[in-house]
Every structure is written in C-alpha cells, then in structure tokens.
Protein backbone atom coordinates (compact mmCIF):
# COMPACT_ATOMS: atom_id res chain seq x y z
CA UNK A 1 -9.41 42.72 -81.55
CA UNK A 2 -8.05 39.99 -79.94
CA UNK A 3 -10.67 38.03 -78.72
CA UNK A 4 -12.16 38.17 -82.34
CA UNK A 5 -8.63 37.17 -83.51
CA UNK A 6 -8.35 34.29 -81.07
CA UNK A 7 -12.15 33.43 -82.55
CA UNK A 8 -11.77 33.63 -86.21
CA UNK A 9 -8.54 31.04 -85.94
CA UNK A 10 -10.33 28.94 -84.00
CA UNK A 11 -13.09 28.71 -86.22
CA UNK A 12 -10.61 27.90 -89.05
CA UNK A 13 -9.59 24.09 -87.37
CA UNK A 14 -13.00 23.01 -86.20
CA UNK A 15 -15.52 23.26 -88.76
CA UNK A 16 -18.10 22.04 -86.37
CA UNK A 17 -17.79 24.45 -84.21
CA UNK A 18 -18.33 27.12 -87.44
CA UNK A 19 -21.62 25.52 -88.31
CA UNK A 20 -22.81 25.48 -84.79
CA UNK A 21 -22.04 29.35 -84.05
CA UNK A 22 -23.58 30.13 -87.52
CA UNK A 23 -26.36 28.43 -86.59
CA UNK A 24 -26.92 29.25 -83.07
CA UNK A 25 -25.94 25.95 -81.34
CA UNK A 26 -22.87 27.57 -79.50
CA UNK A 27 -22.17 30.93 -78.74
CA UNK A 28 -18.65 32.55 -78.83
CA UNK A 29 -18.21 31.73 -75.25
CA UNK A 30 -18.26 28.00 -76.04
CA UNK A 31 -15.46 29.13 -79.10
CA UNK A 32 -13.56 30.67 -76.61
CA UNK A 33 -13.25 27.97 -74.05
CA UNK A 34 -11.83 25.72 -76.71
CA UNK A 35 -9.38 27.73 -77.79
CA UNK A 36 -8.18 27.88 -74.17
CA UNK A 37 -7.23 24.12 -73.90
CA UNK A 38 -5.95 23.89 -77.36
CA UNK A 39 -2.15 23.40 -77.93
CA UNK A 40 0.47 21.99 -80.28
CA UNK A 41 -0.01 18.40 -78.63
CA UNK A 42 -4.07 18.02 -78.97
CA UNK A 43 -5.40 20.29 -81.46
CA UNK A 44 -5.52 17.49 -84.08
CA UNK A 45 -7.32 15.09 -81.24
CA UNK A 46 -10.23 17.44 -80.42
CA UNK A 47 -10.71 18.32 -84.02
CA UNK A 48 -11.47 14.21 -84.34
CA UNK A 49 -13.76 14.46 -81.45
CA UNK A 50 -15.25 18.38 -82.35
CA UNK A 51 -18.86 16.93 -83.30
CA UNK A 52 -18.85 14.88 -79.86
CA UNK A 53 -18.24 18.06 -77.83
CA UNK A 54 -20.73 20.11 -80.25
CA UNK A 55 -23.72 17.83 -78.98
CA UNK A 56 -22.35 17.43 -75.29
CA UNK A 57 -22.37 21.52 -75.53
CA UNK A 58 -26.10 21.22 -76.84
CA UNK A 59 -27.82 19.91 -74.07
CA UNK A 60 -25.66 21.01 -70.89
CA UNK A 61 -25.16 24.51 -69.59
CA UNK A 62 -21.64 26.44 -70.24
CA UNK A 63 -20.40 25.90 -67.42
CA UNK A 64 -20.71 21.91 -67.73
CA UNK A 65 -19.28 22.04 -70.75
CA UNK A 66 -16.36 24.03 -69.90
CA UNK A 67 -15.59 21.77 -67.17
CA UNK A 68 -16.45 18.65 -69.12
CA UNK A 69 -13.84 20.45 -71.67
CA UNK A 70 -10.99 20.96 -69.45
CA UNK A 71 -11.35 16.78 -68.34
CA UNK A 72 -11.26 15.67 -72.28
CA UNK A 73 -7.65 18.20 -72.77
CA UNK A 74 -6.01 16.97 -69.92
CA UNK A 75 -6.58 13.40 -70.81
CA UNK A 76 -5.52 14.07 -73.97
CA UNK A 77 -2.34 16.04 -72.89
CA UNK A 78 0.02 13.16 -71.65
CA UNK A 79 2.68 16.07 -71.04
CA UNK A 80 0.01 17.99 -69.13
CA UNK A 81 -1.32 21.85 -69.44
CA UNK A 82 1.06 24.88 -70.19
CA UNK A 83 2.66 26.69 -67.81
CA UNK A 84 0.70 29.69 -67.16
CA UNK A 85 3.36 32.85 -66.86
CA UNK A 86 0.89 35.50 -66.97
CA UNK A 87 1.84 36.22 -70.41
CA UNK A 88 -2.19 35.62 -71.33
CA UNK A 89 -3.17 38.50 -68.77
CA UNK A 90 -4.91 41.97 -70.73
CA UNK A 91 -6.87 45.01 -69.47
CA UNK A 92 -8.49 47.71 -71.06
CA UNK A 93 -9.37 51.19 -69.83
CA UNK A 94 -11.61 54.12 -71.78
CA UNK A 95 -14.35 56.69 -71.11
CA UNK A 96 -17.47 56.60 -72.95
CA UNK A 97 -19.22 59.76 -74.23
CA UNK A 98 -19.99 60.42 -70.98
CA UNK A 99 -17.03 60.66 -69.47
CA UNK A 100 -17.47 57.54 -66.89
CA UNK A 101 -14.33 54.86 -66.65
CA UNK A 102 -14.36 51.66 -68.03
CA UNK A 103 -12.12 48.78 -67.35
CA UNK A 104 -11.34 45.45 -68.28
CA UNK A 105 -9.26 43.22 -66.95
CA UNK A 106 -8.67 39.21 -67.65
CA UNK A 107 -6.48 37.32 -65.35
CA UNK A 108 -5.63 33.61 -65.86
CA UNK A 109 -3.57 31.28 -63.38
CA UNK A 110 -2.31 31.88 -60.17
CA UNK A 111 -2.89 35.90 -61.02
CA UNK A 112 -6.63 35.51 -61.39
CA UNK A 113 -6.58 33.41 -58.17
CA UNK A 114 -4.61 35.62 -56.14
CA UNK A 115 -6.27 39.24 -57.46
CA UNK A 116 -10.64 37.49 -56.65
CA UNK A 117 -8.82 36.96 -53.28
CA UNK A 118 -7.74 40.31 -52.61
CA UNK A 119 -10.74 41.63 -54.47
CA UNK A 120 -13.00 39.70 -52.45
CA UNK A 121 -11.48 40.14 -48.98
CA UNK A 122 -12.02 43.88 -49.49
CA UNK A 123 -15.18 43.61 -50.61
CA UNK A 124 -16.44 41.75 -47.57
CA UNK A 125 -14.85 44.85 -45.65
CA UNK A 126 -16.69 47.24 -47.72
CA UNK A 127 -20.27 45.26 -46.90
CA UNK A 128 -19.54 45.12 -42.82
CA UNK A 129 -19.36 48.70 -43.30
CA UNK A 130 -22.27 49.11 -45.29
CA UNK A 131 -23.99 47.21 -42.90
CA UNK A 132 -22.64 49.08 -39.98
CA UNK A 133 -23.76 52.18 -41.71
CA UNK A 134 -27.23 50.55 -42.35
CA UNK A 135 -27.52 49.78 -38.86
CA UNK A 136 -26.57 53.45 -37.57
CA UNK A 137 -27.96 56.11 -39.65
CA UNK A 138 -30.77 53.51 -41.58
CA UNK A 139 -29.43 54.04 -45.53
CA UNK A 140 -29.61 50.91 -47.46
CA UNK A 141 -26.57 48.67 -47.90
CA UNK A 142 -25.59 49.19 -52.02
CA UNK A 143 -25.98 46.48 -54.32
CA UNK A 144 -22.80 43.75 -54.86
CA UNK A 145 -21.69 45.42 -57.86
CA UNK A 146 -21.79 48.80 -56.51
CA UNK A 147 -19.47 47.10 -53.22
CA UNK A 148 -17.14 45.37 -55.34
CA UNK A 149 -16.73 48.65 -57.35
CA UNK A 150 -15.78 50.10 -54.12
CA UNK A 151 -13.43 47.56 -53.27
CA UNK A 152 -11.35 47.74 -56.33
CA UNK A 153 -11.31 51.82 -55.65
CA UNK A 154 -10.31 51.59 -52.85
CA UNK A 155 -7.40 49.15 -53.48
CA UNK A 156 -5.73 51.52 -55.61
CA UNK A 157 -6.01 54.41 -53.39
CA UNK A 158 -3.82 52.40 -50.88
CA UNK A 159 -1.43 52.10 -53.58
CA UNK A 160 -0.96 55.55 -54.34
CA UNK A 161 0.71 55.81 -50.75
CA UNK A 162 3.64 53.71 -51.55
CA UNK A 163 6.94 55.72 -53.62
CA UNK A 164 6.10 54.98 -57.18
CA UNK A 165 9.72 55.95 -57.88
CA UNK A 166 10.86 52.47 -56.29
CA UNK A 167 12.14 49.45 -58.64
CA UNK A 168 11.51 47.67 -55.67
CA UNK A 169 8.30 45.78 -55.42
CA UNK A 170 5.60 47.19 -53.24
CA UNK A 171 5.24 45.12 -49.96
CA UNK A 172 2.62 46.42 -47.05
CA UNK A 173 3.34 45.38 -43.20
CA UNK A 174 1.69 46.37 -39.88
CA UNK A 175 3.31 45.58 -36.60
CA UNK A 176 0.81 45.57 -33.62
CA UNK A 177 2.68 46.65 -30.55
CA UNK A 178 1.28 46.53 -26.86
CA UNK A 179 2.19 48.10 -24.24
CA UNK A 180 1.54 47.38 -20.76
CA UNK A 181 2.90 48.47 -18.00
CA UNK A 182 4.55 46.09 -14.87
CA UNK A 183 4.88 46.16 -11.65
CA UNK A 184 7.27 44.49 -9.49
CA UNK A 185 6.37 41.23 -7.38
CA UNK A 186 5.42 41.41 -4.01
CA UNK A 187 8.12 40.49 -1.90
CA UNK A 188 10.67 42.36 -4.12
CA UNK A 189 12.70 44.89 -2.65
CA UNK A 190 14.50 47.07 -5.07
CA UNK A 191 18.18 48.24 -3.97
CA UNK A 192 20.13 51.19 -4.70
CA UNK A 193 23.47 51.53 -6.42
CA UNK A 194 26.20 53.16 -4.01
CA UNK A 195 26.15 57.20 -4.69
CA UNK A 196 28.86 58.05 -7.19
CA UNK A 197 30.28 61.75 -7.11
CA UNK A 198 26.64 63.47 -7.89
CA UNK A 199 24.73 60.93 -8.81
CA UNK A 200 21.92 58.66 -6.86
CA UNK A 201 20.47 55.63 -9.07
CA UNK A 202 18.41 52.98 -8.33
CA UNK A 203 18.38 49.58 -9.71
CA UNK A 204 16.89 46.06 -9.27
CA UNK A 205 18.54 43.36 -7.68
CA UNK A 206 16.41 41.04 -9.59
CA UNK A 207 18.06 42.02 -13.03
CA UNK A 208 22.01 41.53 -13.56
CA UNK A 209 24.27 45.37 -13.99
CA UNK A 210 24.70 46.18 -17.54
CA UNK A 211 27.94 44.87 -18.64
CA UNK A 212 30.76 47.02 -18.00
CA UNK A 213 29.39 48.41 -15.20
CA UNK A 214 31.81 48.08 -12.45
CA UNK A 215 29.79 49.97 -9.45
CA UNK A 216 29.10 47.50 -6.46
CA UNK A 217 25.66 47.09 -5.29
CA UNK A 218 25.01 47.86 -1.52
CA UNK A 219 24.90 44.43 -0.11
CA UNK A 220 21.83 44.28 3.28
CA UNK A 221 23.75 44.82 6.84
CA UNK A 222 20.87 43.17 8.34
CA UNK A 223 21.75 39.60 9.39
CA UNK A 224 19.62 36.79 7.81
CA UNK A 225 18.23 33.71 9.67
CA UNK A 226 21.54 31.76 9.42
CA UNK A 227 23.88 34.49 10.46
CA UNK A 228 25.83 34.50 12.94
CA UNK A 229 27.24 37.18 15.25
CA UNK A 230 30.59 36.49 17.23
CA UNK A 231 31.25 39.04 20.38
CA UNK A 232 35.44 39.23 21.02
CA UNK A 233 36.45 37.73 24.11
CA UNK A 234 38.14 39.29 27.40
CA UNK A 235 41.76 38.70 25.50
CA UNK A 236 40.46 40.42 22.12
CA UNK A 237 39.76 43.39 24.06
CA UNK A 238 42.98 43.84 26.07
CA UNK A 239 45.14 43.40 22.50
CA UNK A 240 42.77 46.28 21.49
CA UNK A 241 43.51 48.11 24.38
CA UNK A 242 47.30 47.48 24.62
CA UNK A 243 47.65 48.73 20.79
CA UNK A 244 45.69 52.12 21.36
CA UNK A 245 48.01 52.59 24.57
CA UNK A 246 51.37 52.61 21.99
CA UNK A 247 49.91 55.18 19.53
CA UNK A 248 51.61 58.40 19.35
CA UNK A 249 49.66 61.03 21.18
CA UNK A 250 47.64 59.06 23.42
C-alpha cells in the first residue's frame, strides 16, 4: 500500500504527470522517481517546470530521465538533498499458494550501497564455484538470478552462526596465522644453563634470560684469539710451596 500511497499524493501536486500516466506517456516508475526528489524546499519549483520534464520523459529512456531528474532537484535545492537515515528502507516476505518464499526488499543510501556490495561479492563466489563445478563434473553453470539467489541464501546461513541473544552488533573476523618453523644460524652455538639440584636446561646465548632469572650461564674455558695465558714464575712457586709446608698435617 505504500507505494500506491506515495503515488496517489504525488499525482495530487502535478497534474501533468496525472494526464500523462492516464494516458500512457509515463508509467508509475517515472511517478515514483519524482516523488523521490521532492521535498518541502522544491515541490512548488518542479510543479512550474512538470510539463518540461513530462516531454523530456517522452522521448528519453527511464533511466535518462531519472538521472536528468536528480540534476534539475539538486539545482533547485540550494540547501542540498535530505539526509538519508535509512528511515525509507522496507521489505516484504510471503508464500504464495505454493508454498515458495517471496521477498522484497528496498534499500536507499549508503544501505543500498553497502548491501549490492556484499550481495555482489558473494555472488561472484558463488559463479567461481559454479564454474569450478562446470569444469569438473561438466553440469552447466545456473543462470545470474538463480546465483544471486544463492548468494543471498547463503548470507543468512552465516548469520545464523553468530548468538542471536547478543545486543551487541554482529562483527565477523578471521586471523590467518603461519607457522613456520626456524632453525638456528650457522655459526651459532647454543649453551647450557649450569645444572640446578635435578634439573639440566638448555638455552641460547643469542636471546637475553627471562627476567628474574638469576642462574649464571656457563661462560667458554677455551681461550679466544686475544687471550692470554700467564705461567707463575720460579718465586710464585716457592710461596706455594712454603705455605703447603705450614699446614697442619703435612
């Protein structure tokens, strides 16, 4: 009822536009477009120019016109179109006597923008798959309509999966992780920690202890290239031998 609504007050400004439908000129598309850009601010300026856009609609296609239509409303508009809060946005669902599903849905603004995306995106998906499937087992690849169908299906299976019960709205994320596995660089020689009461663990020297650790790491007791190795003399070793002569025992 409401497109018919939106129709029959249209009809009631621009009498032009009455004649024409009644006599075939414009169809209730064309109605319906106008009432789209009509507001407050320009209603009284298209009504001047209604006969103007009755002819233009005569001898272009709808989708000229509707374009051609927008151009004239925003000139007109100094303040410039409505926000668009998704307050216009209906859909309809019923069976027939069949028992098969219909819906209905009409999206303006950034919704209708946003939802062909996500419509379309999956409907590519579905077609690489059809195609796949074509090219594997030799069935033909359905018609767009029977894809798209698909798409939207399949769309809001995936939402079944998230907790209805949440106020929360739904958000969808996948992390890709890879693992790979590392070796140490050549030249690299991993150390050990000194042996606790128990325990033997290794660790690399590359890599600072965790903090708190207080264990020492075994440090190498072979001498590098600048080290340098000093032998005690003849009156080192007498001292030595003069102390062990004044232990007790000895």
């Amino acid at each position: 009822m409401g497109r018919e609504l939106k129709v029959a007050r249209t009809l009631e400004r621009f009498e032009a536009f009455a004649g024409a439908l009644a006599t075939g000129l414009v169809s209730v598309e064309h109605v319906l477009a106008l009432a789209g850009v009509c507001n407050d601010r320009i209603t009284d300026a298209l009504v001047a120019i209604e006969h103007q856009l009755v002819q233009f609609a005569k001898f272009h296609r709808f989708s000229v016109f509707v374009t051609h239509l927008r151009q004239v409303a925003a000139m007109l508009d100094a303040d410039g179109t409505e926000p668009d809060c998704g307050d216009r946005d209906s859909a309809a669902m019923g069976r027939d006597l069949e028992g098969h599903l219909h819906l209905k849905l009409e999206l303006t603004g950034h919704n209708a923008v946003e939802i062909e995306a996500i419509i379309n995106t999956e409907t590519d998906r579905q077609y690489r798959a059809a195609v796949r499937e074509h090219e594997a087992s030799g069935l033909a690849v359905p018609a767009m309509g029977v894809l798209r169908a698909r798409a939207i299906v399949e769309l809001i299976r995936r939402r079944t999966a998230v907790n209805l019960n949440s106020q929360k709205p739904a958000v969808s994320v996948t992390l890709t992780i890879e693992l790979t596995a590392t070796e140490p660089h050549r030249g690299a020689h991993p150390r050990r920690l000194q042996p606790g009461r128990g325990e033997h663990r290794s660790t690399d020297l590359r890599s600072p202890p965790p903090t708190g650790d207080r264990r020492r790491l075994r440090q190498p007791t072979q001498p590098g290239p600048h080290r340098t190795v000093v032998h005690p003399g003849p009156t080192q070793r007498a001292g030595r031998a003069r102390r062990r002569m004044h232990l007790p025992g000895m």
